[in-house]
PDBML (XML) file of the C-alpha atoms, coordinates in Angstrom:
<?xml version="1.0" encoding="UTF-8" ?>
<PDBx:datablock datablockName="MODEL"
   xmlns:PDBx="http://pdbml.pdb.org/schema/pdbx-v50.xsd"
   xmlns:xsi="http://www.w3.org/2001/XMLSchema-instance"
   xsi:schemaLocation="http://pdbml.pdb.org/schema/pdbx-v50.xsd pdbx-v50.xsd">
   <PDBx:atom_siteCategory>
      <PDBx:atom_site id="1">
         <PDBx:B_iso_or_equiv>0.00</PDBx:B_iso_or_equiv>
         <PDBx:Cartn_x>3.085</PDBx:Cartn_x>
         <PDBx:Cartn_y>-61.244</PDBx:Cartn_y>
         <PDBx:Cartn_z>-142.463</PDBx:Cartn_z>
         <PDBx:auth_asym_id>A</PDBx:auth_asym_id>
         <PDBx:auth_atom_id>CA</PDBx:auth_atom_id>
         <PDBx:auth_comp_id>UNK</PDBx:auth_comp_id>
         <PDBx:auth_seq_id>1</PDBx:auth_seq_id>
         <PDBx:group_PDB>ATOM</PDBx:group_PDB>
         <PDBx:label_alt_id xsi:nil="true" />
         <PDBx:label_asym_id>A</PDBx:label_asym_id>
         <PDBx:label_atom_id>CA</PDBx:label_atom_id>
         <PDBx:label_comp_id>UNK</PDBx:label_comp_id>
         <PDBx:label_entity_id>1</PDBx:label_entity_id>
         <PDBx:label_seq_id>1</PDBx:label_seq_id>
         <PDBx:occupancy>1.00</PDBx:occupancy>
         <PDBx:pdbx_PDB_model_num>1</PDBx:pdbx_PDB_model_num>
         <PDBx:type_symbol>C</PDBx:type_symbol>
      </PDBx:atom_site>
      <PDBx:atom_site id="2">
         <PDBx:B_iso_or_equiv>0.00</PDBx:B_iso_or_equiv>
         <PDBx:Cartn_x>4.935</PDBx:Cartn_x>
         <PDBx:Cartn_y>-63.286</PDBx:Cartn_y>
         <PDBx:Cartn_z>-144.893</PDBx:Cartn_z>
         <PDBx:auth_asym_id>A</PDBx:auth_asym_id>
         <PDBx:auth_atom_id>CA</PDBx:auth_atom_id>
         <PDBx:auth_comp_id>UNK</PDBx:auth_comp_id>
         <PDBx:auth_seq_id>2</PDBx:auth_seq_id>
         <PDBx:group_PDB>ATOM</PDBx:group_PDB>
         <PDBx:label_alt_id xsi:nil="true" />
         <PDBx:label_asym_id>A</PDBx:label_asym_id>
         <PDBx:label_atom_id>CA</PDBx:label_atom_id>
         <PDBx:label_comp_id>UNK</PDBx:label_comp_id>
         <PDBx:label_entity_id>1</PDBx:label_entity_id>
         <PDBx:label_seq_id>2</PDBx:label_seq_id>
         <PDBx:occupancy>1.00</PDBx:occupancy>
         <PDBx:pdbx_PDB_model_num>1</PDBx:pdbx_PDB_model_num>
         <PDBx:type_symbol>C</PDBx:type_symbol>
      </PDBx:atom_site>
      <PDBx:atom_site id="3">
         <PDBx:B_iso_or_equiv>0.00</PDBx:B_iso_or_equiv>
         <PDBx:Cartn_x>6.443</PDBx:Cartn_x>
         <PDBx:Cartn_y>-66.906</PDBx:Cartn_y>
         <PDBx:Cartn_z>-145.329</PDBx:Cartn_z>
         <PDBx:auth_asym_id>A</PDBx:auth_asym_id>
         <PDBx:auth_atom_id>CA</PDBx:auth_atom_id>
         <PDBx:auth_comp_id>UNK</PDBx:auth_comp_id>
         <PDBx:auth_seq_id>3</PDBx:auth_seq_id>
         <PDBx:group_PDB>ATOM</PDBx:group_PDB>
         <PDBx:label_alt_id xsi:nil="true" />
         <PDBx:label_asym_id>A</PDBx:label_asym_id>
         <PDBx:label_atom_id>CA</PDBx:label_atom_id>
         <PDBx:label_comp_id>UNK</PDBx:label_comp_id>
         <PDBx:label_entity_id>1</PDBx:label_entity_id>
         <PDBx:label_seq_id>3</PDBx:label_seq_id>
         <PDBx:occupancy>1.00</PDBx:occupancy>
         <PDBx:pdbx_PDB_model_num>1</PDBx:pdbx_PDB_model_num>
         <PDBx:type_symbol>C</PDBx:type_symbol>
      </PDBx:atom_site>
      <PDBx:atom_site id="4">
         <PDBx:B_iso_or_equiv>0.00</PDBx:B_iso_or_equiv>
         <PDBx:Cartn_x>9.925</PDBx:Cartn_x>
         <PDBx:Cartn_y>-67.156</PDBx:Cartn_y>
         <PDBx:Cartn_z>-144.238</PDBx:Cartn_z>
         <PDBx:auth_asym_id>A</PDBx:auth_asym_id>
         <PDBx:auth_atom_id>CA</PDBx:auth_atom_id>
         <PDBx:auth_comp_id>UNK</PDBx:auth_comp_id>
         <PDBx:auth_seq_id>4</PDBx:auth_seq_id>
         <PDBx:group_PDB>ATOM</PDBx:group_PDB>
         <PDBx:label_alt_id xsi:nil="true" />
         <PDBx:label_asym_id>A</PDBx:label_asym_id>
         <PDBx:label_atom_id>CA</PDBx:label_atom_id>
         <PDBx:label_comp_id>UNK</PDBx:label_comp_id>
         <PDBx:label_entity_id>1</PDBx:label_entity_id>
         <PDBx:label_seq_id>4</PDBx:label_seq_id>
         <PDBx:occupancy>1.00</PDBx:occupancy>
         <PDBx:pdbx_PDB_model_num>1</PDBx:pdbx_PDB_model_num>
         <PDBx:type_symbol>C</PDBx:type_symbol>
      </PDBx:atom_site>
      <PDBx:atom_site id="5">
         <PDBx:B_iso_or_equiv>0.00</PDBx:B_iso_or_equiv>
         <PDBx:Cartn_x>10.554</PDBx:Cartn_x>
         <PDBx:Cartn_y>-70.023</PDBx:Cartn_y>
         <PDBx:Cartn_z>-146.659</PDBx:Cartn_z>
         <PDBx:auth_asym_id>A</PDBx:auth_asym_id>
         <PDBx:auth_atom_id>CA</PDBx:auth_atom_id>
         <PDBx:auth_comp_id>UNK</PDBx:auth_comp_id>
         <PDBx:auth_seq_id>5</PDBx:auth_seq_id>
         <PDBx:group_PDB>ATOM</PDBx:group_PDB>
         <PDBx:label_alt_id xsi:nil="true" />
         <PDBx:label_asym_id>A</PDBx:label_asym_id>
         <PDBx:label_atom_id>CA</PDBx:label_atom_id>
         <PDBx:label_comp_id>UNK</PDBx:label_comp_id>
         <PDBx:label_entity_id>1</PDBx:label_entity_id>
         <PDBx:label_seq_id>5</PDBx:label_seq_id>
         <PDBx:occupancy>1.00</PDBx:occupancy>
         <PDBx:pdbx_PDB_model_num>1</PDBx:pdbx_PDB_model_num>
         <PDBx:type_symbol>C</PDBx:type_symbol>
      </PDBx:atom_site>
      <PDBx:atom_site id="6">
         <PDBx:B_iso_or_equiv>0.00</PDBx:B_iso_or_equiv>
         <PDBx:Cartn_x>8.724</PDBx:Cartn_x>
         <PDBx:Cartn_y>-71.284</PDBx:Cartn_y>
         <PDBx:Cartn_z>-149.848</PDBx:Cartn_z>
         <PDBx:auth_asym_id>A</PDBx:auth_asym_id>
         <PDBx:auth_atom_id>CA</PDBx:auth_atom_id>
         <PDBx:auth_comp_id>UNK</PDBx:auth_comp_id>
         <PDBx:auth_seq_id>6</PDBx:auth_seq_id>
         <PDBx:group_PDB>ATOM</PDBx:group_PDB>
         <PDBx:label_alt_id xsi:nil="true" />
         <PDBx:label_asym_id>A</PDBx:label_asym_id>
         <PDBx:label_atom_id>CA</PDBx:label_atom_id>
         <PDBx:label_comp_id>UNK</PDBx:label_comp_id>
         <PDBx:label_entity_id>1</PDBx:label_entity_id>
         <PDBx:label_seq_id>6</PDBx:label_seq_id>
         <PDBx:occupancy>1.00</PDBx:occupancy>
         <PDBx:pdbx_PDB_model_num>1</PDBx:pdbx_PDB_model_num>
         <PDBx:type_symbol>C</PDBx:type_symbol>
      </PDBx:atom_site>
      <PDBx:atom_site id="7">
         <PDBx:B_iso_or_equiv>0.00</PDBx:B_iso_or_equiv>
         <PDBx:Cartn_x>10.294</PDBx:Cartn_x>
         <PDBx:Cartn_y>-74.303</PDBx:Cartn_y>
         <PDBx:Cartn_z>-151.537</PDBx:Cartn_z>
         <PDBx:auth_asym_id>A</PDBx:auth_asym_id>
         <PDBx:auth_atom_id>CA</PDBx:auth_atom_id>
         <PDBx:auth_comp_id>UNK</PDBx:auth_comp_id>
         <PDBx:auth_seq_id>7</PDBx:auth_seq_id>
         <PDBx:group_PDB>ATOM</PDBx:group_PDB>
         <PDBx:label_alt_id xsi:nil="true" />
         <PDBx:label_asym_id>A</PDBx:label_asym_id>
         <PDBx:label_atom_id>CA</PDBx:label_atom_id>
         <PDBx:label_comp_id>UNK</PDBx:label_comp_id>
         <PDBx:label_entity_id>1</PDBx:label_entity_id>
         <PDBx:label_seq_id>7</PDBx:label_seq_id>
         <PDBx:occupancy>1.00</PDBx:occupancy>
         <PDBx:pdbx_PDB_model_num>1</PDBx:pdbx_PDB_model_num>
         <PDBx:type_symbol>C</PDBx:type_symbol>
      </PDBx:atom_site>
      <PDBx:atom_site id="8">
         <PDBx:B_iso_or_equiv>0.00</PDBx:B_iso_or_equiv>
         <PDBx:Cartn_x>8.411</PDBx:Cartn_x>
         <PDBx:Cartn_y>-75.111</PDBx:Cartn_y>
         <PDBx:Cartn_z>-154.756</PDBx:Cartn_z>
         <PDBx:auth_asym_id>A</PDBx:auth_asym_id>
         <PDBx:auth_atom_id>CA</PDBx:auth_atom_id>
         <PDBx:auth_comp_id>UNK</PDBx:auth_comp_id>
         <PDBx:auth_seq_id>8</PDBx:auth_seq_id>
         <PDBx:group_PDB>ATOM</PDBx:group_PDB>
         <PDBx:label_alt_id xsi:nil="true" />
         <PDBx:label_asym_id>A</PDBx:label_asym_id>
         <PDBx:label_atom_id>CA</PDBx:label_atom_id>
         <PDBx:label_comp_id>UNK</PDBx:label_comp_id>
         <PDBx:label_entity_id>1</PDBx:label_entity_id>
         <PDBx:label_seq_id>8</PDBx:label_seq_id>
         <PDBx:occupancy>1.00</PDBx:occupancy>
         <PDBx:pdbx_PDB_model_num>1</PDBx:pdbx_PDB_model_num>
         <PDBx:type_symbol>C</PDBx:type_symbol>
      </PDBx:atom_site>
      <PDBx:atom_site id="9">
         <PDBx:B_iso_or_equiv>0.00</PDBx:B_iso_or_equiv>
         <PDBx:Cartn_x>9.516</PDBx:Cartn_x>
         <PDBx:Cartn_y>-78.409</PDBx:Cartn_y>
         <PDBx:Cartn_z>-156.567</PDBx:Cartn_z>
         <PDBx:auth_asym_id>A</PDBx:auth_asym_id>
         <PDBx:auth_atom_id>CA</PDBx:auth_atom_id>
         <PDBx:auth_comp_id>UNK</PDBx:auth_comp_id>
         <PDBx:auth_seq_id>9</PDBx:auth_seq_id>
         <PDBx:group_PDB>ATOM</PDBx:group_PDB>
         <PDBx:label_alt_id xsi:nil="true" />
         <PDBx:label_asym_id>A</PDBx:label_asym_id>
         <PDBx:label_atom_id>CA</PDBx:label_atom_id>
         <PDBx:label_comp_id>UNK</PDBx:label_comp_id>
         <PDBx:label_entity_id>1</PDBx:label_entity_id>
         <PDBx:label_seq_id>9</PDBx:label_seq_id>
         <PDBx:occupancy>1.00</PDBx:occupancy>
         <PDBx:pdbx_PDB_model_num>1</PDBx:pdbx_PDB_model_num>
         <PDBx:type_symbol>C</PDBx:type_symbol>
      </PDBx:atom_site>
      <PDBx:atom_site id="10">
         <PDBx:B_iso_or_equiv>0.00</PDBx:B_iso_or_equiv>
         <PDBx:Cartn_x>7.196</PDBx:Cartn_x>
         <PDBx:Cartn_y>-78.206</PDBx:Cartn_y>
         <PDBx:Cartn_z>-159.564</PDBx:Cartn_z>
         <PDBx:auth_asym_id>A</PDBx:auth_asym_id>
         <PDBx:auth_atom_id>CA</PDBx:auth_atom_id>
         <PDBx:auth_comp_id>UNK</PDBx:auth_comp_id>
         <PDBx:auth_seq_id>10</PDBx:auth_seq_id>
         <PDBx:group_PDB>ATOM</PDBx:group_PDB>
         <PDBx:label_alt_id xsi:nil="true" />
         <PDBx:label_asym_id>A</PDBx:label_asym_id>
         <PDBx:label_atom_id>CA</PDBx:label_atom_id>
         <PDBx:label_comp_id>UNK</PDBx:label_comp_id>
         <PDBx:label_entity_id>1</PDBx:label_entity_id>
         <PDBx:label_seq_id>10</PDBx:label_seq_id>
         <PDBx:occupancy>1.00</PDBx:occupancy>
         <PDBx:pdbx_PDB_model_num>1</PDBx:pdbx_PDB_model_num>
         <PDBx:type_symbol>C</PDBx:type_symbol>
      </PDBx:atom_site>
      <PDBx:atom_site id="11">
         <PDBx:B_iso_or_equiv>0.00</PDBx:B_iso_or_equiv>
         <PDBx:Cartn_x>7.099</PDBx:Cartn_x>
         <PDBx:Cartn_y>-81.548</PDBx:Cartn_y>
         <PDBx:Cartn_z>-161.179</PDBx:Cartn_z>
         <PDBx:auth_asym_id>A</PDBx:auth_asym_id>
         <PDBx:auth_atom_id>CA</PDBx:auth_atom_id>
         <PDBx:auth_comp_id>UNK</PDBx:auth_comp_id>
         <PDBx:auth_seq_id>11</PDBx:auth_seq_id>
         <PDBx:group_PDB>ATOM</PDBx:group_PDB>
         <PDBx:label_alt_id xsi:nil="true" />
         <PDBx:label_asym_id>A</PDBx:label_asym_id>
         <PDBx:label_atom_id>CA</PDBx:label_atom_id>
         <PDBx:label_comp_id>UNK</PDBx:label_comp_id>
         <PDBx:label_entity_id>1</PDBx:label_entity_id>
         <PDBx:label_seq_id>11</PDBx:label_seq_id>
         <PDBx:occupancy>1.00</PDBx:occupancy>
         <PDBx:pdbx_PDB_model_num>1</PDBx:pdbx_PDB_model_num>
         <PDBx:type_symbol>C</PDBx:type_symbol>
      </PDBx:atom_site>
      <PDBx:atom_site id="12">
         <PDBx:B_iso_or_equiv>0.00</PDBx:B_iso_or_equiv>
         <PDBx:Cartn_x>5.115</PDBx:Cartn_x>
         <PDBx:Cartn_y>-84.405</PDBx:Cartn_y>
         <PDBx:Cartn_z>-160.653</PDBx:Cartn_z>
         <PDBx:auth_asym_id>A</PDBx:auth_asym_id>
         <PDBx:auth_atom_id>CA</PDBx:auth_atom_id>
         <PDBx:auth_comp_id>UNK</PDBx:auth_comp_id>
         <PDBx:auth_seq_id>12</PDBx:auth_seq_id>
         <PDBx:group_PDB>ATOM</PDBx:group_PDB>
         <PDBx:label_alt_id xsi:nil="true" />
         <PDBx:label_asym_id>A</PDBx:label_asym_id>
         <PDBx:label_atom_id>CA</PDBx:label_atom_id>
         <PDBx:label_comp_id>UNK</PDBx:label_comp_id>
         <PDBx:label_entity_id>1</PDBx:label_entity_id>
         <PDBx:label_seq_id>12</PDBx:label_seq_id>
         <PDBx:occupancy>1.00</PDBx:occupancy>
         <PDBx:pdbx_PDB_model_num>1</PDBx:pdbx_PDB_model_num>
         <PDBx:type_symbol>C</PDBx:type_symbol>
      </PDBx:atom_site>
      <PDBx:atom_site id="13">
         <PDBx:B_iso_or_equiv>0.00</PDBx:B_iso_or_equiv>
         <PDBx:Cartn_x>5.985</PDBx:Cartn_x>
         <PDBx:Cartn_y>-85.600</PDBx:Cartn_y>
         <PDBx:Cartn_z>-157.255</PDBx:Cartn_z>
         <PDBx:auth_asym_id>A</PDBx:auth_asym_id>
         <PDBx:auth_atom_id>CA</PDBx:auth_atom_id>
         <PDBx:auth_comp_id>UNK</PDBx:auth_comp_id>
         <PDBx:auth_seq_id>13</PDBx:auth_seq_id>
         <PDBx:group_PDB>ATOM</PDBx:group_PDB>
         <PDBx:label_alt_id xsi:nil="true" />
         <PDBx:label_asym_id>A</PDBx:label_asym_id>
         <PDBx:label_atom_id>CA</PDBx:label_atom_id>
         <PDBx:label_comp_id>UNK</PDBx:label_comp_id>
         <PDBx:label_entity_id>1</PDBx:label_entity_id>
         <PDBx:label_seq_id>13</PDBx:label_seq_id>
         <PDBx:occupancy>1.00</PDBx:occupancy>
         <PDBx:pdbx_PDB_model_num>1</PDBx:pdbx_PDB_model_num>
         <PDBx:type_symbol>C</PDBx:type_symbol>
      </PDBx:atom_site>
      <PDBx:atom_site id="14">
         <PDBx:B_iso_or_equiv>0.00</PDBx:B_iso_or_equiv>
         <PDBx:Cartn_x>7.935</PDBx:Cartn_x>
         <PDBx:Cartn_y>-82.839</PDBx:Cartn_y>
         <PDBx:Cartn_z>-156.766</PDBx:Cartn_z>
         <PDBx:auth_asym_id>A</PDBx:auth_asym_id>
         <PDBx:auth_atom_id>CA</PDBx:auth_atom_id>
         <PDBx:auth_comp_id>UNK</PDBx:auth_comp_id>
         <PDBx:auth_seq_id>14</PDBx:auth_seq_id>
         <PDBx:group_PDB>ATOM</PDBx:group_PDB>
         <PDBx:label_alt_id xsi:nil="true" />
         <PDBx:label_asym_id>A</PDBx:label_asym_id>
         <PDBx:label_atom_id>CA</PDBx:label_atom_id>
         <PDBx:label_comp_id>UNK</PDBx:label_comp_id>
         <PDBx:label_entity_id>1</PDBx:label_entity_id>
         <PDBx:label_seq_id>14</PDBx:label_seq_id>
         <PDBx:occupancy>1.00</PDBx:occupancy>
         <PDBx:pdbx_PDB_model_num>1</PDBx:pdbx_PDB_model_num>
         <PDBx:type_symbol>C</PDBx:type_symbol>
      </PDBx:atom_site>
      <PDBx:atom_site id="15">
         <PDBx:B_iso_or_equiv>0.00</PDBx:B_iso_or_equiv>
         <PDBx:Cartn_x>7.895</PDBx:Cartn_x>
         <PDBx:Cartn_y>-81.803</PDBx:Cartn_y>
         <PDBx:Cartn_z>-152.822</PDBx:Cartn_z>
         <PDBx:auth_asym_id>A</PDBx:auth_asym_id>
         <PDBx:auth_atom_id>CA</PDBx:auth_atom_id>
         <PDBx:auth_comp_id>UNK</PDBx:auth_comp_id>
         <PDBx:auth_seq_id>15</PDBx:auth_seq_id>
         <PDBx:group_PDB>ATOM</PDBx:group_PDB>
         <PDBx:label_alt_id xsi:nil="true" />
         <PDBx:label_asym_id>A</PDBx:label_asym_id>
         <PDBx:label_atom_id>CA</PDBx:label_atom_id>
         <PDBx:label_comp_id>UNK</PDBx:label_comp_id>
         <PDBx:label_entity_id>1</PDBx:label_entity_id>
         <PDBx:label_seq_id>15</PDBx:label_seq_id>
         <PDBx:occupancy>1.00</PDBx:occupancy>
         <PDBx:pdbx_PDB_model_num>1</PDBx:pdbx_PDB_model_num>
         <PDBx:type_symbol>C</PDBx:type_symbol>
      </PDBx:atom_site>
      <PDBx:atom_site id="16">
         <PDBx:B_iso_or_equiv>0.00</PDBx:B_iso_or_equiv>
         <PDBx:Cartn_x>6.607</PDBx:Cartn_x>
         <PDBx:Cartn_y>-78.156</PDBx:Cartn_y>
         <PDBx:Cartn_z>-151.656</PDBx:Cartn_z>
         <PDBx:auth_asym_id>A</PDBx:auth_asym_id>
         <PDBx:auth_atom_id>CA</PDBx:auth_atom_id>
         <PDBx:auth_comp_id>UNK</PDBx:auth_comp_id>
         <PDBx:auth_seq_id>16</PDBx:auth_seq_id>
         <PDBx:group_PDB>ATOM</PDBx:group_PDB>
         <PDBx:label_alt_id xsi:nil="true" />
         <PDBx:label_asym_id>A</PDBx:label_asym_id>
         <PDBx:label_atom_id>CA</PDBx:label_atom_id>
         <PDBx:label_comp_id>UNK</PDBx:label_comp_id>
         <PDBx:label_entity_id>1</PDBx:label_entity_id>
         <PDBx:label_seq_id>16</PDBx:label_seq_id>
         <PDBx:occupancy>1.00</PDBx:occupancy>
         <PDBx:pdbx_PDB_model_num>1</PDBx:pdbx_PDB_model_num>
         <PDBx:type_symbol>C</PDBx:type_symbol>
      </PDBx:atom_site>
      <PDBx:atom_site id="17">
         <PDBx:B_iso_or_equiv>0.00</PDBx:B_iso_or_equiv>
         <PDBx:Cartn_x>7.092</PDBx:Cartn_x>
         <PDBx:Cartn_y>-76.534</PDBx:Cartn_y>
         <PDBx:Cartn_z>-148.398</PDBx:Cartn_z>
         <PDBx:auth_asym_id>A</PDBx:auth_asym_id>
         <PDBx:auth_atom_id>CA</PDBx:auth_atom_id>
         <PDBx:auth_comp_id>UNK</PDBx:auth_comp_id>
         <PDBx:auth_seq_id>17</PDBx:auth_seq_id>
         <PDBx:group_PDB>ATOM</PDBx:group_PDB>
         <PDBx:label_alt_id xsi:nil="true" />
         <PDBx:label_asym_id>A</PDBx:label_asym_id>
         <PDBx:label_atom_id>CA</PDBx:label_atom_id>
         <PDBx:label_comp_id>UNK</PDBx:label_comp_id>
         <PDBx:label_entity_id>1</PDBx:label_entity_id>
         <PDBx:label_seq_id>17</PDBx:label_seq_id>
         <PDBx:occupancy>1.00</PDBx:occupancy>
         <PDBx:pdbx_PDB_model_num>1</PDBx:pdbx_PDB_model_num>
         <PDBx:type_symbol>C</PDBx:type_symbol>
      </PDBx:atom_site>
      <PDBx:atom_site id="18">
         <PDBx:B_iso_or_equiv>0.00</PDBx:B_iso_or_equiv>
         <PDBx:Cartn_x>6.188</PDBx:Cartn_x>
         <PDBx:Cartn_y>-73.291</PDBx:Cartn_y>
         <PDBx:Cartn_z>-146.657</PDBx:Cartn_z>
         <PDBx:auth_asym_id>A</PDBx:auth_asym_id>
         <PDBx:auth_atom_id>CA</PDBx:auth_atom_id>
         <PDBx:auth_comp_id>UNK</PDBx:auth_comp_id>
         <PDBx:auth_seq_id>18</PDBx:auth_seq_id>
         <PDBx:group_PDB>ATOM</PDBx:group_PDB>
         <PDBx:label_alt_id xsi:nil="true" />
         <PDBx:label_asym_id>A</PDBx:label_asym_id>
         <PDBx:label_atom_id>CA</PDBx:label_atom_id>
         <PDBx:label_comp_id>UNK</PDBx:label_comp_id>
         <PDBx:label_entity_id>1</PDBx:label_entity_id>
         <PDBx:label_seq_id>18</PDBx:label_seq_id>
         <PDBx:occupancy>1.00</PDBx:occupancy>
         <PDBx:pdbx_PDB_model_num>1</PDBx:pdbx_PDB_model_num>
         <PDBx:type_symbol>C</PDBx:type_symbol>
      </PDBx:atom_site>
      <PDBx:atom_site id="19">
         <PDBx:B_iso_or_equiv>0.00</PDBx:B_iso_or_equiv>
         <PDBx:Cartn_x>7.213</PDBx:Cartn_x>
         <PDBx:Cartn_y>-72.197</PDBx:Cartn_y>
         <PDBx:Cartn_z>-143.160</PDBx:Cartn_z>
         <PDBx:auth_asym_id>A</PDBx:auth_asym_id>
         <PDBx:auth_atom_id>CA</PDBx:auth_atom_id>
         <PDBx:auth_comp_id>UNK</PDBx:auth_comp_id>
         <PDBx:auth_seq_id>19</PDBx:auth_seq_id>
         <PDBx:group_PDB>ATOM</PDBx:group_PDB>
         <PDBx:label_alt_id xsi:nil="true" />
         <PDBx:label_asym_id>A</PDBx:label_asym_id>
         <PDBx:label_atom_id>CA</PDBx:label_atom_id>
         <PDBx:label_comp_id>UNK</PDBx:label_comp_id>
         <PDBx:label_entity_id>1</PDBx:label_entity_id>
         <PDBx:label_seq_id>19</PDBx:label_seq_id>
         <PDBx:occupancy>1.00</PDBx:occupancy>
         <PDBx:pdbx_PDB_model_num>1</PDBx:pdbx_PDB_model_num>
         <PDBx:type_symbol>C</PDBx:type_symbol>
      </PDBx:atom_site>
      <PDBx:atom_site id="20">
         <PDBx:B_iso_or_equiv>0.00</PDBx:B_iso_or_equiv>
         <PDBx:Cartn_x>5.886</PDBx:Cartn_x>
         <PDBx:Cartn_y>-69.217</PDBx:Cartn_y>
         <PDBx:Cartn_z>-141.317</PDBx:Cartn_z>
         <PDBx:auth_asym_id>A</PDBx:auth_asym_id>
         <PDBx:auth_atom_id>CA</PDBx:auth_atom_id>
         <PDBx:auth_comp_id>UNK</PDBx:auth_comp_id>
         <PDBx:auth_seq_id>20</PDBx:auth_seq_id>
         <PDBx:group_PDB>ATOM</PDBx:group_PDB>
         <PDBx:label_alt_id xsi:nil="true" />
         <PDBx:label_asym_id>A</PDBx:label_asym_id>
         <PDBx:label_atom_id>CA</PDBx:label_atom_id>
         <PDBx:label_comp_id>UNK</PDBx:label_comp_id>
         <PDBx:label_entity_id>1</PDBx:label_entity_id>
         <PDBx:label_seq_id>20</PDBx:label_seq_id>
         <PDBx:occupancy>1.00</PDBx:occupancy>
         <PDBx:pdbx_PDB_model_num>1</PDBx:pdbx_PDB_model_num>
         <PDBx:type_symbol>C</PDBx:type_symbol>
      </PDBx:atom_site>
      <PDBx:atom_site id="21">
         <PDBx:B_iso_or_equiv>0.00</PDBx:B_iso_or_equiv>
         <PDBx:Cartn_x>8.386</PDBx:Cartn_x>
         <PDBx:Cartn_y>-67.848</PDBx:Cartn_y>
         <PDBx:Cartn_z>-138.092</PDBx:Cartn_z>
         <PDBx:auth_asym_id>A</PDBx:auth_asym_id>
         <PDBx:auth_atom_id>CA</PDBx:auth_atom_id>
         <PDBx:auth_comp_id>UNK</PDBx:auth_comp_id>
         <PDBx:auth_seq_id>21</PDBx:auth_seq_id>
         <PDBx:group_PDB>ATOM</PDBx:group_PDB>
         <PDBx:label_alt_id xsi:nil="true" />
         <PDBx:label_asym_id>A</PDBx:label_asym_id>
         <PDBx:label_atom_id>CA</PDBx:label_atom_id>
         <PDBx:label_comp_id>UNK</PDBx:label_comp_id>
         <PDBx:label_entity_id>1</PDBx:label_entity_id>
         <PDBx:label_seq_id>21</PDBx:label_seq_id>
         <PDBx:occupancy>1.00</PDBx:occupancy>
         <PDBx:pdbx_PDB_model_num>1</PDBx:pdbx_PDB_model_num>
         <PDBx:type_symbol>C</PDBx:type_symbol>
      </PDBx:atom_site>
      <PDBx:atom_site id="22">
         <PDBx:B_iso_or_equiv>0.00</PDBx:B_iso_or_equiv>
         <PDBx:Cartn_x>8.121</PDBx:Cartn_x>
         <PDBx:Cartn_y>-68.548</PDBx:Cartn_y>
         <PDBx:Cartn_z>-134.528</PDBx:Cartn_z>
         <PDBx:auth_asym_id>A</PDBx:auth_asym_id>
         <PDBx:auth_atom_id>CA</PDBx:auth_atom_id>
         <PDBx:auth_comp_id>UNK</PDBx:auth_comp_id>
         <PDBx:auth_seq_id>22</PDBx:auth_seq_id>
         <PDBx:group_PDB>ATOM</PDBx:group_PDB>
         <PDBx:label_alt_id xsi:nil="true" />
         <PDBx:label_asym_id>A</PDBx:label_asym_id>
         <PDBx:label_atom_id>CA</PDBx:label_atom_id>
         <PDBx:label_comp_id>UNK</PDBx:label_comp_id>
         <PDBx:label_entity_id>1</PDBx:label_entity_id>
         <PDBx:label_seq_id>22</PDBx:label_seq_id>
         <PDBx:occupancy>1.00</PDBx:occupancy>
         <PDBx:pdbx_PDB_model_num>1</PDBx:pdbx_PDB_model_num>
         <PDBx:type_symbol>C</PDBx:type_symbol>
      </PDBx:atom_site>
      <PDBx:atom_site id="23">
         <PDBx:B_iso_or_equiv>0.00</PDBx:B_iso_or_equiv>
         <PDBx:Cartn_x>4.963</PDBx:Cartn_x>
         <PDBx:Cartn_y>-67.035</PDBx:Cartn_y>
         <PDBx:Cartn_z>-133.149</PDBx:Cartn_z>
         <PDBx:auth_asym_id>A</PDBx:auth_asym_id>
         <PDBx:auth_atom_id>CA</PDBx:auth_atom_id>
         <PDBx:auth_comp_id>UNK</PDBx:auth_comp_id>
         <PDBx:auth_seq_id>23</PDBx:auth_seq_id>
         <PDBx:group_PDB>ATOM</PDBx:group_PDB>
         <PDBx:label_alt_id xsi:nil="true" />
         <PDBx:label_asym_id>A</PDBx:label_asym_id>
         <PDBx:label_atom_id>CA</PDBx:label_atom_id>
         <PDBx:label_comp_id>UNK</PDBx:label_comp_id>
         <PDBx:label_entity_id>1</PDBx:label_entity_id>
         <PDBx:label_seq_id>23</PDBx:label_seq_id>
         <PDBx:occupancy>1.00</PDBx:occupancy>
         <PDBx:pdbx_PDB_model_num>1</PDBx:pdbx_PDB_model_num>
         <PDBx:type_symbol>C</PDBx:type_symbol>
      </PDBx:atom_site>
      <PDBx:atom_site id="24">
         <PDBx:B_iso_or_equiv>0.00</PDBx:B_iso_or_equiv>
         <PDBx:Cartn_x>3.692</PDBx:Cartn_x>
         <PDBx:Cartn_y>-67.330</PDBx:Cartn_y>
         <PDBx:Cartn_z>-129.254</PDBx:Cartn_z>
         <PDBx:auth_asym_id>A</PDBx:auth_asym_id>
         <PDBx:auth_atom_id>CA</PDBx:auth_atom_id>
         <PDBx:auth_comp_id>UNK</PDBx:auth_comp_id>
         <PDBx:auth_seq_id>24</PDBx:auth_seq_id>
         <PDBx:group_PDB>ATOM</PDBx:group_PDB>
         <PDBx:label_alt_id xsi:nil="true" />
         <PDBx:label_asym_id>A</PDBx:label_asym_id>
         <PDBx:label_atom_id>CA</PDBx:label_atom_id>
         <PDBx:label_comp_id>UNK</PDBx:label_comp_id>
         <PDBx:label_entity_id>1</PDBx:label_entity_id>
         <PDBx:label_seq_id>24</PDBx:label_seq_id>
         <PDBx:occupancy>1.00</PDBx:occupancy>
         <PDBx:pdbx_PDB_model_num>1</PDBx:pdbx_PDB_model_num>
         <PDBx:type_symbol>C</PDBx:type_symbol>
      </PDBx:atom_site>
      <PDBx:atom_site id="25">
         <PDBx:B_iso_or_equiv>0.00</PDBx:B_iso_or_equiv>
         <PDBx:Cartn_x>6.455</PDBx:Cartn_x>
         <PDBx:Cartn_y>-70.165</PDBx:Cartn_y>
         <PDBx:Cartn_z>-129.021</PDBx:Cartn_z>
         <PDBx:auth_asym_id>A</PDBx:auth_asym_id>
         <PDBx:auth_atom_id>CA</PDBx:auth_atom_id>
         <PDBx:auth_comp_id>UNK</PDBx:auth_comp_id>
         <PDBx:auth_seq_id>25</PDBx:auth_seq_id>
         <PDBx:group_PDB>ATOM</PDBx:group_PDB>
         <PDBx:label_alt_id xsi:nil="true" />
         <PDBx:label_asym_id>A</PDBx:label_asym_id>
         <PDBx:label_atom_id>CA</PDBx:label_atom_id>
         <PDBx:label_comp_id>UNK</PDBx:label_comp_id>
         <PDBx:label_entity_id>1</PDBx:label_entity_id>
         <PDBx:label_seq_id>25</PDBx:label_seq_id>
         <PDBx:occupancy>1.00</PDBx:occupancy>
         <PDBx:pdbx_PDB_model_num>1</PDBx:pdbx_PDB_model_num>
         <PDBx:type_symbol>C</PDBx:type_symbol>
      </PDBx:atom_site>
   </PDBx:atom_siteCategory>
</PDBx:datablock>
């Protein structure tokens, strides 16, 4: 499977996220 987003800020407090999808709810 893969992440369904990947937000990558890369600086010094720069934010990051990943989300994987909906999975048994």
């Amino acid at each position: 499977g893969q992440l369904d987003l990947v937000h990558v800020d890369l600086r010094e407090g720069g934010a990051w996220r990943f989300a994987y999808g909906m999975k048994d709810g």
